[in-house]
N, C-alpha and C. Protein backbone atom coordinates (compact mmCIF):
# COMPACT_ATOMS: atom_id res chain seq x y z
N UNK A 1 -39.00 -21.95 7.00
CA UNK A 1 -38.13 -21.27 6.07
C UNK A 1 -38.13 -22.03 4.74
N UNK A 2 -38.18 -21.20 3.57
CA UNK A 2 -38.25 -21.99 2.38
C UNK A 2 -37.05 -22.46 1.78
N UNK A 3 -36.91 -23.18 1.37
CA UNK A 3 -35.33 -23.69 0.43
C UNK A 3 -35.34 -23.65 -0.40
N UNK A 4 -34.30 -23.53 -1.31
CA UNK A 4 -34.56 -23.78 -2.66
C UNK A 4 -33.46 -25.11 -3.21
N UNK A 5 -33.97 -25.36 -4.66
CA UNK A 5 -33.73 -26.62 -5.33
C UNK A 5 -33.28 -26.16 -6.71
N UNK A 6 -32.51 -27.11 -6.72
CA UNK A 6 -31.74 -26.78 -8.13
C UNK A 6 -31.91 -28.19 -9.13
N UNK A 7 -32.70 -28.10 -10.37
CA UNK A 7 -32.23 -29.50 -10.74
C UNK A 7 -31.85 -29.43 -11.87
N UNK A 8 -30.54 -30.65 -11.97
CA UNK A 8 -29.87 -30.06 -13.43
C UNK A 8 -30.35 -31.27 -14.30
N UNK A 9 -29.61 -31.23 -15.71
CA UNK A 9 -29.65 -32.48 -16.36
C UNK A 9 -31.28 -32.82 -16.78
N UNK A 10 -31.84 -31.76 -16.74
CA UNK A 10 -33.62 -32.44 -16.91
C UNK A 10 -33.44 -32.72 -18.41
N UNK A 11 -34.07 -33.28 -18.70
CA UNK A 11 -34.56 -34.19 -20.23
C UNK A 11 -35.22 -32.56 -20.60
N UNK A 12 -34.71 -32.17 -21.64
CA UNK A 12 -35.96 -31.36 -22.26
C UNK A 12 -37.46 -31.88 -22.93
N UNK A 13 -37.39 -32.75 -23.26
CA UNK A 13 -38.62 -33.48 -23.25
C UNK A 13 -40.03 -33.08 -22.39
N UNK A 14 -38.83 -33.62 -20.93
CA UNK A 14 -39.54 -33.60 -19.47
C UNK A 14 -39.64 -32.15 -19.17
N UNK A 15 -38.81 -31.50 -19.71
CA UNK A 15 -39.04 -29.55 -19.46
C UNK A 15 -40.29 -29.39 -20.37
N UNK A 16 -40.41 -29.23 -21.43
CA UNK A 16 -41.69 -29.05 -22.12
C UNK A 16 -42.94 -29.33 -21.78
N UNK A 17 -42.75 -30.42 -21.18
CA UNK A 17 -43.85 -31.33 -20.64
C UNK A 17 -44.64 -30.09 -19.85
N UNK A 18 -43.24 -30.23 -18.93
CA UNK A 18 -43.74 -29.47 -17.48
C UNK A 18 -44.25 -28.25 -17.78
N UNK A 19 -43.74 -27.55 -18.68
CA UNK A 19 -43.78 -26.48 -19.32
C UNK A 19 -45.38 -26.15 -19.65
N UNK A 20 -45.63 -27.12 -20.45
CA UNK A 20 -47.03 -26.94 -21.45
C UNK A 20 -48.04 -27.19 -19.71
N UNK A 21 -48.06 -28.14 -18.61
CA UNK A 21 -48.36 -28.46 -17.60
C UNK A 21 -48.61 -27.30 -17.18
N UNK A 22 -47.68 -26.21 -16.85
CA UNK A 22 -47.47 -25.27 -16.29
C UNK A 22 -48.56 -24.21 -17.00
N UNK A 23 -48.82 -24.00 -17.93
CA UNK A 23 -49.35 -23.04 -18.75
C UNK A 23 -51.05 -23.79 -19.04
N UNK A 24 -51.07 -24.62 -19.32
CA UNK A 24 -52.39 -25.09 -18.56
C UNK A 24 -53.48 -25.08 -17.59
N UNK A 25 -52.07 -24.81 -16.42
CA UNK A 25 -52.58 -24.57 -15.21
C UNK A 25 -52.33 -23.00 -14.75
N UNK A 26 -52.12 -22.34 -15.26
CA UNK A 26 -52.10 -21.14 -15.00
C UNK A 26 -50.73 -20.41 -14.32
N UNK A 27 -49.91 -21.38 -14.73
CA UNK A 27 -48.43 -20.88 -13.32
C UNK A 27 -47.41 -21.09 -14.38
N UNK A 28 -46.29 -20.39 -13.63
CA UNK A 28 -45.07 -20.86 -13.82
C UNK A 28 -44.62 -22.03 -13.63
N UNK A 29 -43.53 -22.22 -14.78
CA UNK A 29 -42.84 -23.81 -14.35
C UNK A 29 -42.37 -23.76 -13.57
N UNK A 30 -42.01 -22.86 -12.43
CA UNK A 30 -41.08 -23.05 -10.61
C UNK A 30 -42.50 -23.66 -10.21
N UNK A 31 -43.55 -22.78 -10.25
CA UNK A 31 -44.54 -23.22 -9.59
C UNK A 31 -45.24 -24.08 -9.77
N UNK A 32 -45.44 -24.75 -11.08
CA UNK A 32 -46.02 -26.12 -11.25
C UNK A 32 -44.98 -27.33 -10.85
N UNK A 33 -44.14 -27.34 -10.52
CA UNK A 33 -43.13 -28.11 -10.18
C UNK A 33 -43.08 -27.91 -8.52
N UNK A 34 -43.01 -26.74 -8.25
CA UNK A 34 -43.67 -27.13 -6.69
C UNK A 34 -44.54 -27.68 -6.39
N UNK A 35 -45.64 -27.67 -6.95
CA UNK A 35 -47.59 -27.71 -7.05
C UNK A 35 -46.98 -29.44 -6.46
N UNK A 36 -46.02 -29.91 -7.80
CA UNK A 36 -45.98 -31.45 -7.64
C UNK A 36 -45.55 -31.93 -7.14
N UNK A 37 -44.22 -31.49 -6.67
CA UNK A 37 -43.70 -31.53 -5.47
C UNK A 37 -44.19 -31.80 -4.05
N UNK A 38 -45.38 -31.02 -3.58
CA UNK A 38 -45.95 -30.52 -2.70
C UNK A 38 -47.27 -31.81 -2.59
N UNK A 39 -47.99 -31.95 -3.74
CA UNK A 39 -49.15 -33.18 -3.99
C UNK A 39 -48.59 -34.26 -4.46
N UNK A 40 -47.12 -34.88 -4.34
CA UNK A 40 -46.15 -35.90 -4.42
C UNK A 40 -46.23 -36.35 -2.91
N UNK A 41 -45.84 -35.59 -2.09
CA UNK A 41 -45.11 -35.67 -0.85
C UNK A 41 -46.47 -35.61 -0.11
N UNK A 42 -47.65 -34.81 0.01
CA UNK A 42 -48.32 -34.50 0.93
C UNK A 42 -49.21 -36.53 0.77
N UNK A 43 -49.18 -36.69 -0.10
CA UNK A 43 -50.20 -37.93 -0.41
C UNK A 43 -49.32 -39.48 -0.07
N UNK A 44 -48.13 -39.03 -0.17
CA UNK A 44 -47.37 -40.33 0.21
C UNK A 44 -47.49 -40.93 2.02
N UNK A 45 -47.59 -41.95 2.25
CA UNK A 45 -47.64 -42.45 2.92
C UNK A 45 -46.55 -42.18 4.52
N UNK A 46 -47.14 -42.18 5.44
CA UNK A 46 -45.98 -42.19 6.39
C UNK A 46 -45.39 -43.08 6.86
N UNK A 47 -43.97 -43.17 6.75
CA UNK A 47 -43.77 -45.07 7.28
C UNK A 47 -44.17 -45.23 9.01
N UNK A 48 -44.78 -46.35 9.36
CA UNK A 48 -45.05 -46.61 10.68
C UNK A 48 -43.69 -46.99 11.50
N UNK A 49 -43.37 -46.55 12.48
CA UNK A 49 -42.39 -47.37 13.30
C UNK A 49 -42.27 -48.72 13.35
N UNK A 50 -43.22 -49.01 13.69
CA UNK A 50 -43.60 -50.55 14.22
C UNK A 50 -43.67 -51.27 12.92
N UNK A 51 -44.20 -50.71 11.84
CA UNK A 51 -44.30 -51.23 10.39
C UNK A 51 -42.82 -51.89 10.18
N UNK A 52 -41.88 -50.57 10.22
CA UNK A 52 -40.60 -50.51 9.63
C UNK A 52 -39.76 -51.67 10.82
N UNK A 53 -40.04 -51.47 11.76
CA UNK A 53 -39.20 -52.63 12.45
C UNK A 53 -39.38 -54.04 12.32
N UNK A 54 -40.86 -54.30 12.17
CA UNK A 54 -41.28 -55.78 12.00
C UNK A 54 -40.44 -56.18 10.85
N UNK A 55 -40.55 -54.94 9.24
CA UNK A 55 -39.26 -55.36 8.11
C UNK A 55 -37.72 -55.74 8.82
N UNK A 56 -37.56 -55.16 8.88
CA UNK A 56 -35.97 -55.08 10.07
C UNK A 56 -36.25 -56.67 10.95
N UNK A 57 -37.32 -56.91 11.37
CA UNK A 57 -37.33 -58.07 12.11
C UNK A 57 -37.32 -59.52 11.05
N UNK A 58 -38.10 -59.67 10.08
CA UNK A 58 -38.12 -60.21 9.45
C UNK A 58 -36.70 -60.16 8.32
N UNK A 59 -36.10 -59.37 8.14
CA UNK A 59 -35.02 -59.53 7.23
C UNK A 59 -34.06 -60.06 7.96
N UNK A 60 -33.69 -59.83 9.26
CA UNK A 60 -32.76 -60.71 9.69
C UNK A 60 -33.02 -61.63 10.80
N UNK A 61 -34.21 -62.15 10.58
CA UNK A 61 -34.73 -63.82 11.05
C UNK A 61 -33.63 -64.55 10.86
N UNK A 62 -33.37 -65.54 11.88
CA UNK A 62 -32.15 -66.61 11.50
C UNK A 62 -31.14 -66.23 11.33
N UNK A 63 -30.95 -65.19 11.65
CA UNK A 63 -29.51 -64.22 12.48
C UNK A 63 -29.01 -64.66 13.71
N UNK A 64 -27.62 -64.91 13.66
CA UNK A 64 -27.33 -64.68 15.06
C UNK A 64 -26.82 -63.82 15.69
N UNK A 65 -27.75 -62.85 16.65
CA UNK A 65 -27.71 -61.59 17.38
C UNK A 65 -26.41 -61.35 18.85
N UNK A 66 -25.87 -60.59 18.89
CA UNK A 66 -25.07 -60.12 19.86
C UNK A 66 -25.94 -59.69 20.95
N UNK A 67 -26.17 -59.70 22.05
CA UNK A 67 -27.08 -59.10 23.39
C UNK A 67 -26.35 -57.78 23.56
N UNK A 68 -26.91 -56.62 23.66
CA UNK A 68 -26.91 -55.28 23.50
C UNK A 68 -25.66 -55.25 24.60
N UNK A 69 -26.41 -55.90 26.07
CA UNK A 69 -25.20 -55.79 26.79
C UNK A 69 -23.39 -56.30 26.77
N UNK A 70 -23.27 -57.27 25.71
CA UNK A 70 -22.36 -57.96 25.75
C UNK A 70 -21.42 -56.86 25.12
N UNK A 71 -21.96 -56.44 23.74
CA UNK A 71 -21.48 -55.15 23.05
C UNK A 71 -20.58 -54.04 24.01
N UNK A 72 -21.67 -53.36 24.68
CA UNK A 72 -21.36 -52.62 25.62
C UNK A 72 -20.11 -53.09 26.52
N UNK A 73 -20.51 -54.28 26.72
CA UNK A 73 -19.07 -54.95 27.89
C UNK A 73 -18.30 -54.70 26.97
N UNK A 74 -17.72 -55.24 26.01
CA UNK A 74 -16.78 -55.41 25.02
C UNK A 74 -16.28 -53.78 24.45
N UNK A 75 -17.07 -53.16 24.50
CA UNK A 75 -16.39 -51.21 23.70
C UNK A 75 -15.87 -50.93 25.32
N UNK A 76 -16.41 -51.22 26.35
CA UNK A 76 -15.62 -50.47 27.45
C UNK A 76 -14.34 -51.35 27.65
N UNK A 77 -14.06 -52.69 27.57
CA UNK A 77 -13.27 -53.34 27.91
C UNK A 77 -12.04 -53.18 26.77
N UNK A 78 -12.21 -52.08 25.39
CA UNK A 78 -11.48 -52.01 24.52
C UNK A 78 -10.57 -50.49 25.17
N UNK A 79 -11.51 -49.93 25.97
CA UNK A 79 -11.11 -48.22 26.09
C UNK A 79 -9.53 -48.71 27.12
């Protein structure tokens, strides 16, 4: 299903831009703004799981961690 987007506050500058972009390329400015949208997102990278946790592992190195179970003891022993 498609959505739509609203964006306010654009720089007219940045409208023209897109504008002259748009007419260049043969489209409307909805549609050159999708175009980029679309070849923004399709080319970006996917974060890895394992990538993103090793960050998470490394940022809180030299932490001192709670044991998952102790937690657990402690929320039931509050109920």
């Amino acid at each position: 299903m498609a959505k739509a987007l609203n964006v306010r506050n654009l720089d007219d500058g940045v409208y023209e831009k897109l504008r002259s972009r748009a007419a260049r390329h043969g489209r409307s400015t909805e549609a050159e703004i999708r175009q980029i949208l679309t070849d923004t997102i399709a080319n970006e990278p996917r974060q890895d799981f394992w990538a993103l946790a090793e960050k998470l592992r490394a940022a809180t190195k030299g932490r001192r961690h709670t044991p998952s179970e102790i937690l657990q003891r402690e929320g039931r022993d509050e109920r």
